[in-house]
C-alpha atoms as a PDB file:
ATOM      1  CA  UNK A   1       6.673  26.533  26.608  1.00  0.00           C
ATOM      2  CA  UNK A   2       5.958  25.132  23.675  1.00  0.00           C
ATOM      3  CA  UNK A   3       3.444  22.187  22.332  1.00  0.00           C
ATOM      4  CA  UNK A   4       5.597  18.617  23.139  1.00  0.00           C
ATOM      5  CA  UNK A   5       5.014  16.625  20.923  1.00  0.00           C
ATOM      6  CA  UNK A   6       4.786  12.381  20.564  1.00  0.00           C
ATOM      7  CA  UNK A   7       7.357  10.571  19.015  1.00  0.00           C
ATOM      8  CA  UNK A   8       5.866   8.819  15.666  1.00  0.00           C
ATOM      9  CA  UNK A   9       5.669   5.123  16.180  1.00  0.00           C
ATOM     10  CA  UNK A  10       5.056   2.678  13.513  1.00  0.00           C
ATOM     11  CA  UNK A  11       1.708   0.619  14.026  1.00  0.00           C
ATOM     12  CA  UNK A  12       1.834  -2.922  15.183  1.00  0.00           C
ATOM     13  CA  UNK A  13       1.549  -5.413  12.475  1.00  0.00           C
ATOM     14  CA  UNK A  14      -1.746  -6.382  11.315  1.00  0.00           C
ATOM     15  CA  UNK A  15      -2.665  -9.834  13.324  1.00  0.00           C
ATOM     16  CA  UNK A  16      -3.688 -11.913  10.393  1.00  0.00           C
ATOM     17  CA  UNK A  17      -0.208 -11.032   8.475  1.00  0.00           C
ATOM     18  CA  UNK A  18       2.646 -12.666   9.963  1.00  0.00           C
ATOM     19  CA  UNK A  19       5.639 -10.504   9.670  1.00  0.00           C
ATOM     20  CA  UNK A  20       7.901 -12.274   6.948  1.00  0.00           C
ATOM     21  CA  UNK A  21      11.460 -11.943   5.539  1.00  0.00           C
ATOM     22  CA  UNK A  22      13.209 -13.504   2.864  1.00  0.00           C
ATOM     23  CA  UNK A  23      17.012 -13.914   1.145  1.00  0.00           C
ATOM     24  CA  UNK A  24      16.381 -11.868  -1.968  1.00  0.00           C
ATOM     25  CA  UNK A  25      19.275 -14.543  -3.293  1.00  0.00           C
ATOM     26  CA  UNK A  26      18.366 -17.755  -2.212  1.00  0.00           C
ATOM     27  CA  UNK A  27      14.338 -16.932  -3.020  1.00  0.00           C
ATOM     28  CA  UNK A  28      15.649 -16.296  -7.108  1.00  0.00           C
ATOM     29  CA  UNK A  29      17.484 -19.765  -7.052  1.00  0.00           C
ATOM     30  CA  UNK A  30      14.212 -21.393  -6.987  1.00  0.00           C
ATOM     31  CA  UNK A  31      12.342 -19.449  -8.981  1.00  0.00           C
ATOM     32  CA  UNK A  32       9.483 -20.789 -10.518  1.00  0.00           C
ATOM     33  CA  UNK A  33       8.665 -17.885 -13.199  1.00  0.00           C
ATOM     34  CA  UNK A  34       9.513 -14.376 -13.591  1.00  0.00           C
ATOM     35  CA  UNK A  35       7.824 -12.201 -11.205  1.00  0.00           C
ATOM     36  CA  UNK A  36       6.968 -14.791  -8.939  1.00  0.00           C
ATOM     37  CA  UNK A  37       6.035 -13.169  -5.300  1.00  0.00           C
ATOM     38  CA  UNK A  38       8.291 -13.169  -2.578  1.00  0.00           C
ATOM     39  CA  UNK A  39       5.212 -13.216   0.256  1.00  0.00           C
ATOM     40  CA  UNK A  40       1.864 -14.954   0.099  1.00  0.00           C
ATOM     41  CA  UNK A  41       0.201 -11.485   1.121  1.00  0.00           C
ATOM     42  CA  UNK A  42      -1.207 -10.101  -2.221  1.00  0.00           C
ATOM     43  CA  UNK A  43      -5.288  -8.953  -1.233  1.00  0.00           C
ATOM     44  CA  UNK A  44      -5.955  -5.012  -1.317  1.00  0.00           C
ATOM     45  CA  UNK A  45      -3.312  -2.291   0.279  1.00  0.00           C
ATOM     46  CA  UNK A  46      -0.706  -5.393   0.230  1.00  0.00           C
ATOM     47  CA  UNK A  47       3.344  -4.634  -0.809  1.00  0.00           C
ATOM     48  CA  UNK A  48       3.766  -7.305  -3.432  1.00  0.00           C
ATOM     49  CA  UNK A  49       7.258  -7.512  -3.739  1.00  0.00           C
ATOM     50  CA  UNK A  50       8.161 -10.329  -7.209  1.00  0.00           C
ATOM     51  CA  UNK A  51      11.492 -11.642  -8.530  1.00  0.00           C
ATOM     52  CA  UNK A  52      12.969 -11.523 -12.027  1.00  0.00           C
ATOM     53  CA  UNK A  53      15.735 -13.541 -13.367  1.00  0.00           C
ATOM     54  CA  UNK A  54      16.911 -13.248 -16.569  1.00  0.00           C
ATOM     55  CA  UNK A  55      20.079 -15.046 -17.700  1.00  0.00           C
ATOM     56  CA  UNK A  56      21.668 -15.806 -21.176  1.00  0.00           C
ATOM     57  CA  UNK A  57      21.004 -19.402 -22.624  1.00  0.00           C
ATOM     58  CA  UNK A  58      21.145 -21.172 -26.216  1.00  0.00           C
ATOM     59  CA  UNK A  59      18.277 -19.864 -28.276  1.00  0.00           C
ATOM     60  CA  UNK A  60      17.642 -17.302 -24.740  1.00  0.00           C
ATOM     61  CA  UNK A  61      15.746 -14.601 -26.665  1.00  0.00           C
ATOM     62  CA  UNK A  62      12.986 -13.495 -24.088  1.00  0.00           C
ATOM     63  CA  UNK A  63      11.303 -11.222 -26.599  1.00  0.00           C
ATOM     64  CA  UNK A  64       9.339  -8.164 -26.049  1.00  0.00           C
ATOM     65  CA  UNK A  65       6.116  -7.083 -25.105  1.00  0.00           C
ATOM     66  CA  UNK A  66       4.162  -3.791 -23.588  1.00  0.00           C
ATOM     67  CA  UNK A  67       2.447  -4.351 -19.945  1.00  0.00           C
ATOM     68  CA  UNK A  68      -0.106  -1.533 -19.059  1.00  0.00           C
ATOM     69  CA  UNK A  69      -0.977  -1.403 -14.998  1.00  0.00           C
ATOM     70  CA  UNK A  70      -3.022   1.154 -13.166  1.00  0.00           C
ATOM     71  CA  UNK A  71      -0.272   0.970 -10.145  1.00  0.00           C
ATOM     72  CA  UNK A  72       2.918   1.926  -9.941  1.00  0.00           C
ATOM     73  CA  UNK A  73       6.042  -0.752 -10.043  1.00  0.00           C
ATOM     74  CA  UNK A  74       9.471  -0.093  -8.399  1.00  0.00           C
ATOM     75  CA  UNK A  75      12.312  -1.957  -9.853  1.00  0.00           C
ATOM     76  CA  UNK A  76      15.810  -3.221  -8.326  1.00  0.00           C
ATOM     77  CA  UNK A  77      18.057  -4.731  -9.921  1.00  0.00           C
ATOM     78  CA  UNK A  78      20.144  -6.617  -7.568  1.00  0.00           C
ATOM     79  CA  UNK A  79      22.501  -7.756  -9.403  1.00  0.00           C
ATOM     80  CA  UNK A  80      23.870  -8.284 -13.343  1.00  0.00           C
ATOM     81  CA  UNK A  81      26.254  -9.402 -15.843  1.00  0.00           C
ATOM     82  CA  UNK A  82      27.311  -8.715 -19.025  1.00  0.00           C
ATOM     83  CA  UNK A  83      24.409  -6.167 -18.793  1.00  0.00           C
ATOM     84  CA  UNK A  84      24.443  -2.197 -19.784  1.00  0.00           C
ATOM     85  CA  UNK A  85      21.513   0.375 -19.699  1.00  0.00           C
ATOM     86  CA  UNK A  86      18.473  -0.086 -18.012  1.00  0.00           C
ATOM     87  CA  UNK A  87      20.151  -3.562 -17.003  1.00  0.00           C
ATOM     88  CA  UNK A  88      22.844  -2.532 -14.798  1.00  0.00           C
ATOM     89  CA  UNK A  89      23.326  -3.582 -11.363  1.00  0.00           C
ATOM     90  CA  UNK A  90      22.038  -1.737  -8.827  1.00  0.00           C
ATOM     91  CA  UNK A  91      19.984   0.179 -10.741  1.00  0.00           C
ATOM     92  CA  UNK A  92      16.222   1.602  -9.264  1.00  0.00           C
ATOM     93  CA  UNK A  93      13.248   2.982 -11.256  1.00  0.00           C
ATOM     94  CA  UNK A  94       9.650   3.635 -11.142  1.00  0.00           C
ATOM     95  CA  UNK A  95       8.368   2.431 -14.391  1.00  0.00           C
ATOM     96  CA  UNK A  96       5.856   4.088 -16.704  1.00  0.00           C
ATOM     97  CA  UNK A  97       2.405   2.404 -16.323  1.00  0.00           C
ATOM     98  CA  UNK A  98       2.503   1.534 -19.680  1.00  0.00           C
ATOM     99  CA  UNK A  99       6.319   0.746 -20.578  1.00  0.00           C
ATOM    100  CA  UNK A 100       8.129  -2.066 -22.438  1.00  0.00           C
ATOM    101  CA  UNK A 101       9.690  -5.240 -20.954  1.00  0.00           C
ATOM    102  CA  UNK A 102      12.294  -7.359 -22.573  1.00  0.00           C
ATOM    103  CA  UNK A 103      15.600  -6.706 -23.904  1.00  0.00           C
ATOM    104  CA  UNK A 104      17.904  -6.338 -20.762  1.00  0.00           C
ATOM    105  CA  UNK A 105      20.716  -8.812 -21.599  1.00  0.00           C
ATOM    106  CA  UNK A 106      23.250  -7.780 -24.590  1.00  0.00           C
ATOM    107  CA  UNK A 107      23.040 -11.053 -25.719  1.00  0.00           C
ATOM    108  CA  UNK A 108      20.643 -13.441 -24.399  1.00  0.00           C
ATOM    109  CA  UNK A 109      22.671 -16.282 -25.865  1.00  0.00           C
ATOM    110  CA  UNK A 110      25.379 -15.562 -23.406  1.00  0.00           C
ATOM    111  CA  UNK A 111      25.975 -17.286 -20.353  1.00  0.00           C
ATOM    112  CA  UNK A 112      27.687 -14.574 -18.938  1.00  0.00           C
ATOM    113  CA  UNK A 113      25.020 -12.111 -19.436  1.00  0.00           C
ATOM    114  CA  UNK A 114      22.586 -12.524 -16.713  1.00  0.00           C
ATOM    115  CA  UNK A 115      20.039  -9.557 -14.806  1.00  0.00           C
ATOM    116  CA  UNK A 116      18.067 -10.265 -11.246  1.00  0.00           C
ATOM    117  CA  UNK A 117      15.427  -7.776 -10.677  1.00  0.00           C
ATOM    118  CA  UNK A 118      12.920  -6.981  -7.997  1.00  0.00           C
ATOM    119  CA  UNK A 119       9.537  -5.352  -9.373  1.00  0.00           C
ATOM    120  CA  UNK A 120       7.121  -4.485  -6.141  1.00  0.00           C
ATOM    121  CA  UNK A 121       3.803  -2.970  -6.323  1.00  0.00           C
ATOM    122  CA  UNK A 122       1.253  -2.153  -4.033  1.00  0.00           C
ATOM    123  CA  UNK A 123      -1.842  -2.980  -4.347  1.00  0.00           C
ATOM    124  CA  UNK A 124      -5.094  -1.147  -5.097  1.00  0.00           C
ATOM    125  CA  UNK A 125      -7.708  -0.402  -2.515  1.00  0.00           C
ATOM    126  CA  UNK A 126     -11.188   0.011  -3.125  1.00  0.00           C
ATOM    127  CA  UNK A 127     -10.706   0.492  -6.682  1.00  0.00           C
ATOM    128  CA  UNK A 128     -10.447  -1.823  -9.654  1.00  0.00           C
ATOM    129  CA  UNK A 129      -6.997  -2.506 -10.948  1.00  0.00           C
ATOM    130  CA  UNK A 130      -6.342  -3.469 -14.459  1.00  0.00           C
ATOM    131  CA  UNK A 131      -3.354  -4.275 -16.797  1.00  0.00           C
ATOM    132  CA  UNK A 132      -3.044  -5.270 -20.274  1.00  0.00           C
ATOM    133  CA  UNK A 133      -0.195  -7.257 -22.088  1.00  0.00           C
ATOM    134  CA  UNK A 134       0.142  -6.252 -25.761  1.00  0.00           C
ATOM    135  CA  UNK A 135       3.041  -7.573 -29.002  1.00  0.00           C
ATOM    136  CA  UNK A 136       4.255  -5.064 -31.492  1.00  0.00           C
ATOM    137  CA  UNK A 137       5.345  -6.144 -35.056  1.00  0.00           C
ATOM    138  CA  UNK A 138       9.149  -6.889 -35.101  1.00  0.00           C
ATOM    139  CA  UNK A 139       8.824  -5.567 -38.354  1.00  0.00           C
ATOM    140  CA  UNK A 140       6.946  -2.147 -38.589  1.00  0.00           C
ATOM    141  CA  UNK A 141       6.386  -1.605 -34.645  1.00  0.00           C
ATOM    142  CA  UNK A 142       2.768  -1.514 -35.261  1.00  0.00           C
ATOM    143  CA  UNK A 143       0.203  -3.245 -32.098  1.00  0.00           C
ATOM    144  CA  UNK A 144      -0.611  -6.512 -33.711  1.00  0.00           C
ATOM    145  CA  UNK A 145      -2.493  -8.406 -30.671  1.00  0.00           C
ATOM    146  CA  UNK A 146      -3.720  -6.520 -26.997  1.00  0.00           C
ATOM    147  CA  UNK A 147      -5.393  -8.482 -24.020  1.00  0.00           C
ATOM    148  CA  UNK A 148      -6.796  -6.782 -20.751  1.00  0.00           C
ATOM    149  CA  UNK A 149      -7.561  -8.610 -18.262  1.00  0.00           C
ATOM    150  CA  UNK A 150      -8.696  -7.705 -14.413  1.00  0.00           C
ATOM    151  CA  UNK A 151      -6.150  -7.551 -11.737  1.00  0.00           C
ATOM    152  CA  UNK A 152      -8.593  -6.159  -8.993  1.00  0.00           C
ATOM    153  CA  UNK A 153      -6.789  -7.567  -5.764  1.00  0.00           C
ATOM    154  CA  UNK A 154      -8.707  -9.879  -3.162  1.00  0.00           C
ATOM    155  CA  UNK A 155     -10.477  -7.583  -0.414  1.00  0.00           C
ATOM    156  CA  UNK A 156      -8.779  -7.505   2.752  1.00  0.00           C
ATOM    157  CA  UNK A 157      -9.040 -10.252   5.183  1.00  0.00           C
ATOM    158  CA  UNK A 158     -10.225 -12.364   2.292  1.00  0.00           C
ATOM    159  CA  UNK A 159      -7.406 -13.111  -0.108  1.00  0.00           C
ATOM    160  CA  UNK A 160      -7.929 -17.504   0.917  1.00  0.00           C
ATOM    161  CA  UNK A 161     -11.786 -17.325  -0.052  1.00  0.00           C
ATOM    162  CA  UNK A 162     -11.744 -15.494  -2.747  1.00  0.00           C
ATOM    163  CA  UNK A 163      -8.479 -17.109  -4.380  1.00  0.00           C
ATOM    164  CA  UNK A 164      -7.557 -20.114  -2.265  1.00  0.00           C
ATOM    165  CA  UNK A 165      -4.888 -21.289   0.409  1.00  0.00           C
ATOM    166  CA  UNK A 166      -2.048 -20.826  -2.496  1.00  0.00           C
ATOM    167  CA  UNK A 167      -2.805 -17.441  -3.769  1.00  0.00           C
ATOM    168  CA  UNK A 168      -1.839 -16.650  -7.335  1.00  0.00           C
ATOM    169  CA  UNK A 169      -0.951 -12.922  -8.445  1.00  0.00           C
ATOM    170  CA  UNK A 170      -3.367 -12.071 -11.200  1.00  0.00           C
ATOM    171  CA  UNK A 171      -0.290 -10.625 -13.721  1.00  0.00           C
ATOM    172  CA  UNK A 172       0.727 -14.272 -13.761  1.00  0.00           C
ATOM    173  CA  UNK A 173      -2.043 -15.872 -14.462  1.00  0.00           C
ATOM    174  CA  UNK A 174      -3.433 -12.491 -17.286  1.00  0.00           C
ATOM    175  CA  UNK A 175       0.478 -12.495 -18.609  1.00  0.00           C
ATOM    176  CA  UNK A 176       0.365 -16.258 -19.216  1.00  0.00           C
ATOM    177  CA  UNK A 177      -3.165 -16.072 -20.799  1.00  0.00           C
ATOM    178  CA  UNK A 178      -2.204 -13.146 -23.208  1.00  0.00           C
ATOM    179  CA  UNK A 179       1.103 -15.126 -24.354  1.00  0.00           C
ATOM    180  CA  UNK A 180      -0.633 -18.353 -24.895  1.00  0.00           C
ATOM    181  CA  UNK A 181      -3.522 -16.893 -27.062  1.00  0.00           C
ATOM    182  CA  UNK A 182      -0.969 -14.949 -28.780  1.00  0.00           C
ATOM    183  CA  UNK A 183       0.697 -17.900 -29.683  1.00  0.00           C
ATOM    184  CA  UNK A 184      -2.266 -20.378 -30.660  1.00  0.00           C
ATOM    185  CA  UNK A 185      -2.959 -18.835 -34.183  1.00  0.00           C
ATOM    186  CA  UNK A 186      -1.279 -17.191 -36.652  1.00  0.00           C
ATOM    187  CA  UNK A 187      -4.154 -14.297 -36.991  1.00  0.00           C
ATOM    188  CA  UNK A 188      -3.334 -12.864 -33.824  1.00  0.00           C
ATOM    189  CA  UNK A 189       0.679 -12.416 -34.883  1.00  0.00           C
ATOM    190  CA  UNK A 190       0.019 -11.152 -38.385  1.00  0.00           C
ATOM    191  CA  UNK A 191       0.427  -7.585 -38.719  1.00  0.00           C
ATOM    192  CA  UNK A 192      -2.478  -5.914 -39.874  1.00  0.00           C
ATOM    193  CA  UNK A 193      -0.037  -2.843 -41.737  1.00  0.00           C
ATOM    194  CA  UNK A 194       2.876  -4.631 -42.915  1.00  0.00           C
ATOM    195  CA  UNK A 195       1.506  -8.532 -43.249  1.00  0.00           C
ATOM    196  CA  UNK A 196       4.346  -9.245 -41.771  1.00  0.00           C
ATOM    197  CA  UNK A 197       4.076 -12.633 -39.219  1.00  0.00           C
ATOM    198  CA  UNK A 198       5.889 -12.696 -36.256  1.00  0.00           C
ATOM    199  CA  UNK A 199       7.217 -15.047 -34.085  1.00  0.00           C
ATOM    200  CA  UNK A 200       5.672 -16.755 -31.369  1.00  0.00           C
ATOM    201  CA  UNK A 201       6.757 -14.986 -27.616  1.00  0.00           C
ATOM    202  CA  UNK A 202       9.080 -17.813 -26.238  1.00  0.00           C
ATOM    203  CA  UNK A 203       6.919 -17.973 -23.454  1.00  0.00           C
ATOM    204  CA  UNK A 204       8.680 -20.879 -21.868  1.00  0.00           C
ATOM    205  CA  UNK A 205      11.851 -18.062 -20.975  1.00  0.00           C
ATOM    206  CA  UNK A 206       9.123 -16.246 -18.533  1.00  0.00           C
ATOM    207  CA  UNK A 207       7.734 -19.415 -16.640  1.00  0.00           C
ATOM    208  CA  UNK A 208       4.148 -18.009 -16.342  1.00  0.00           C
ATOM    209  CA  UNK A 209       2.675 -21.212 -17.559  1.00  0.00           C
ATOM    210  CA  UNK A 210       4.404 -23.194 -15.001  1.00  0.00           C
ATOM    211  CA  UNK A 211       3.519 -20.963 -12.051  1.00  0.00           C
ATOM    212  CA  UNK A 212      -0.200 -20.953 -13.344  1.00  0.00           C
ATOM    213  CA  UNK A 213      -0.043 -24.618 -13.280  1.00  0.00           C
ATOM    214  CA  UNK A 214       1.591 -25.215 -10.400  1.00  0.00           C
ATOM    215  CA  UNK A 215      -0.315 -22.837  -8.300  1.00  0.00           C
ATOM    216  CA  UNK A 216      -3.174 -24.684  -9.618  1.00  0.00           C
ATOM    217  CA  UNK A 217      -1.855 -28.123  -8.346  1.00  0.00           C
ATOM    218  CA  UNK A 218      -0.691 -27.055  -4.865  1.00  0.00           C
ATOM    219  CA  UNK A 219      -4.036 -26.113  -4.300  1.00  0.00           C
ATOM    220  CA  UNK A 220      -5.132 -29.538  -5.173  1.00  0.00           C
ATOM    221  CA  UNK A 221      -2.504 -30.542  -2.699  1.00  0.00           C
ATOM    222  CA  UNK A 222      -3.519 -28.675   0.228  1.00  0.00           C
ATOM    223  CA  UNK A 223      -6.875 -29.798  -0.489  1.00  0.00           C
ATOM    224  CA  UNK A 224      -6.052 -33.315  -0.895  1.00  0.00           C
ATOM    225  CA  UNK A 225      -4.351 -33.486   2.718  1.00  0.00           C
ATOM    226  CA  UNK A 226      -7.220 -31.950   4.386  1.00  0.00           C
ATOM    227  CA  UNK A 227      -9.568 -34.722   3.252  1.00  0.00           C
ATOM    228  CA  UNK A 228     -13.348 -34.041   2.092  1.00  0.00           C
ATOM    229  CA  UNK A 229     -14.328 -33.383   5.261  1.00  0.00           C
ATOM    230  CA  UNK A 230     -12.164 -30.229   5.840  1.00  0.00           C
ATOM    231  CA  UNK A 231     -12.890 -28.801   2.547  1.00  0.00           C
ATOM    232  CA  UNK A 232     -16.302 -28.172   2.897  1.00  0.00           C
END
């Protein structure tokens, strides 16, 4: 006879992550930025599953910049409009570590044009994870400002002591940091090839200002309700 063997089971889940589900749909209405998680869960080994919603708008140029990550990022797009390429509905891909975002709507100053992505990525373990976000001359193509910035995950079983009872997901918070330098002073948008000056990113299409500052004030909240006495 041969060697039975046992049926594969998946494990139990973890006892200090409550299983969680979501409406991929109602979670983009309220959106606070793009790529805003789906699950509080981002420390080391975590799926971070983040939402993307890009829709056409007066003046709705997103722009365009590179983001560099040392893991891998699956995107969905769940649904689009008035979209063609790389922005068609239902639509997967693993992107390039380094690759381009931007540029998915025809014409970002249509209404009717519209793109909801997914963009999930799971998190490093034991290792140090980096990204970088970087703007190209609109002119000549040539790298006129780069920022890198640490994206190294909480350690497991410590993602509220290490980044607090509202966690933040570092791409945010590096993204948002990037875009706003990028924008403070000319110098870092003039083109050292071509002179050319570009634009500032219209960084108020992403929403990763508003999600750092918000983050940053729910925290306050939670603290606030606790009283001195708990925080400590």
């Amino acid at each position: 006879m041969g060697q039975e063997t046992k049926p594969l089971r998946m494990p139990e889940p973890p006892a200090d992550k409550e299983a969680l589900k979501v409406n991929v749909y109602e979670f983009g209405r309220n959106l606070v930025s793009t790529l805003t998680p789906m699950f509080p869960y981002i420390d080391e080994g975590a799926m971070v599953p983040t939402c993307a919603f890009f829709y056409g708008a007066p003046n709705g140029d997103y722009g365009y910049f590179e983001h560099d990550n040392t893991v891998d990022e699956v995107a969905v797009i769940f649904g689009a409009g008035d979209t063609t390429g790389r922005g068609r509905g239902g639509l997967a891909r693993v992107s390039a570590r380094s690759h381009g975002v931007g540029n998915l709507l025809n014409d970002p100053d249509n209404p009717a044009s519209f793109a909801f992505v997914t963009v999930t990525q799971r998190q490093s373990i034991g290792v140090k994870q980096h990204e970088a976000v970087s703007f190209s001359c609109e002119k000549c193509a040539t790298q006129v400002f780069r920022m890198e910035y640490d994206a190294t995950p909480p350690k497991r079983g410590r993602q509220r002591e290490e980044v607090g009872p509202v966690a933040h997901l570092h791409t945010l918070v590096g993204s948002a940091k990037a875009a706003e330098t990028y924008n403070s002073d000319v110098k870092y948008r003039t083109c050292p090839s071509c002179g050319h000056v570009n634009k500032p990113f219209p960084l108020h299409r992403w929403g990763w200002d508003r999600y750092v500052a918000q983050t940053s004030v729910m925290n306050e909240a939670y603290k606030s309700l606790l009283g001195p006495a708990k925080q400590e």
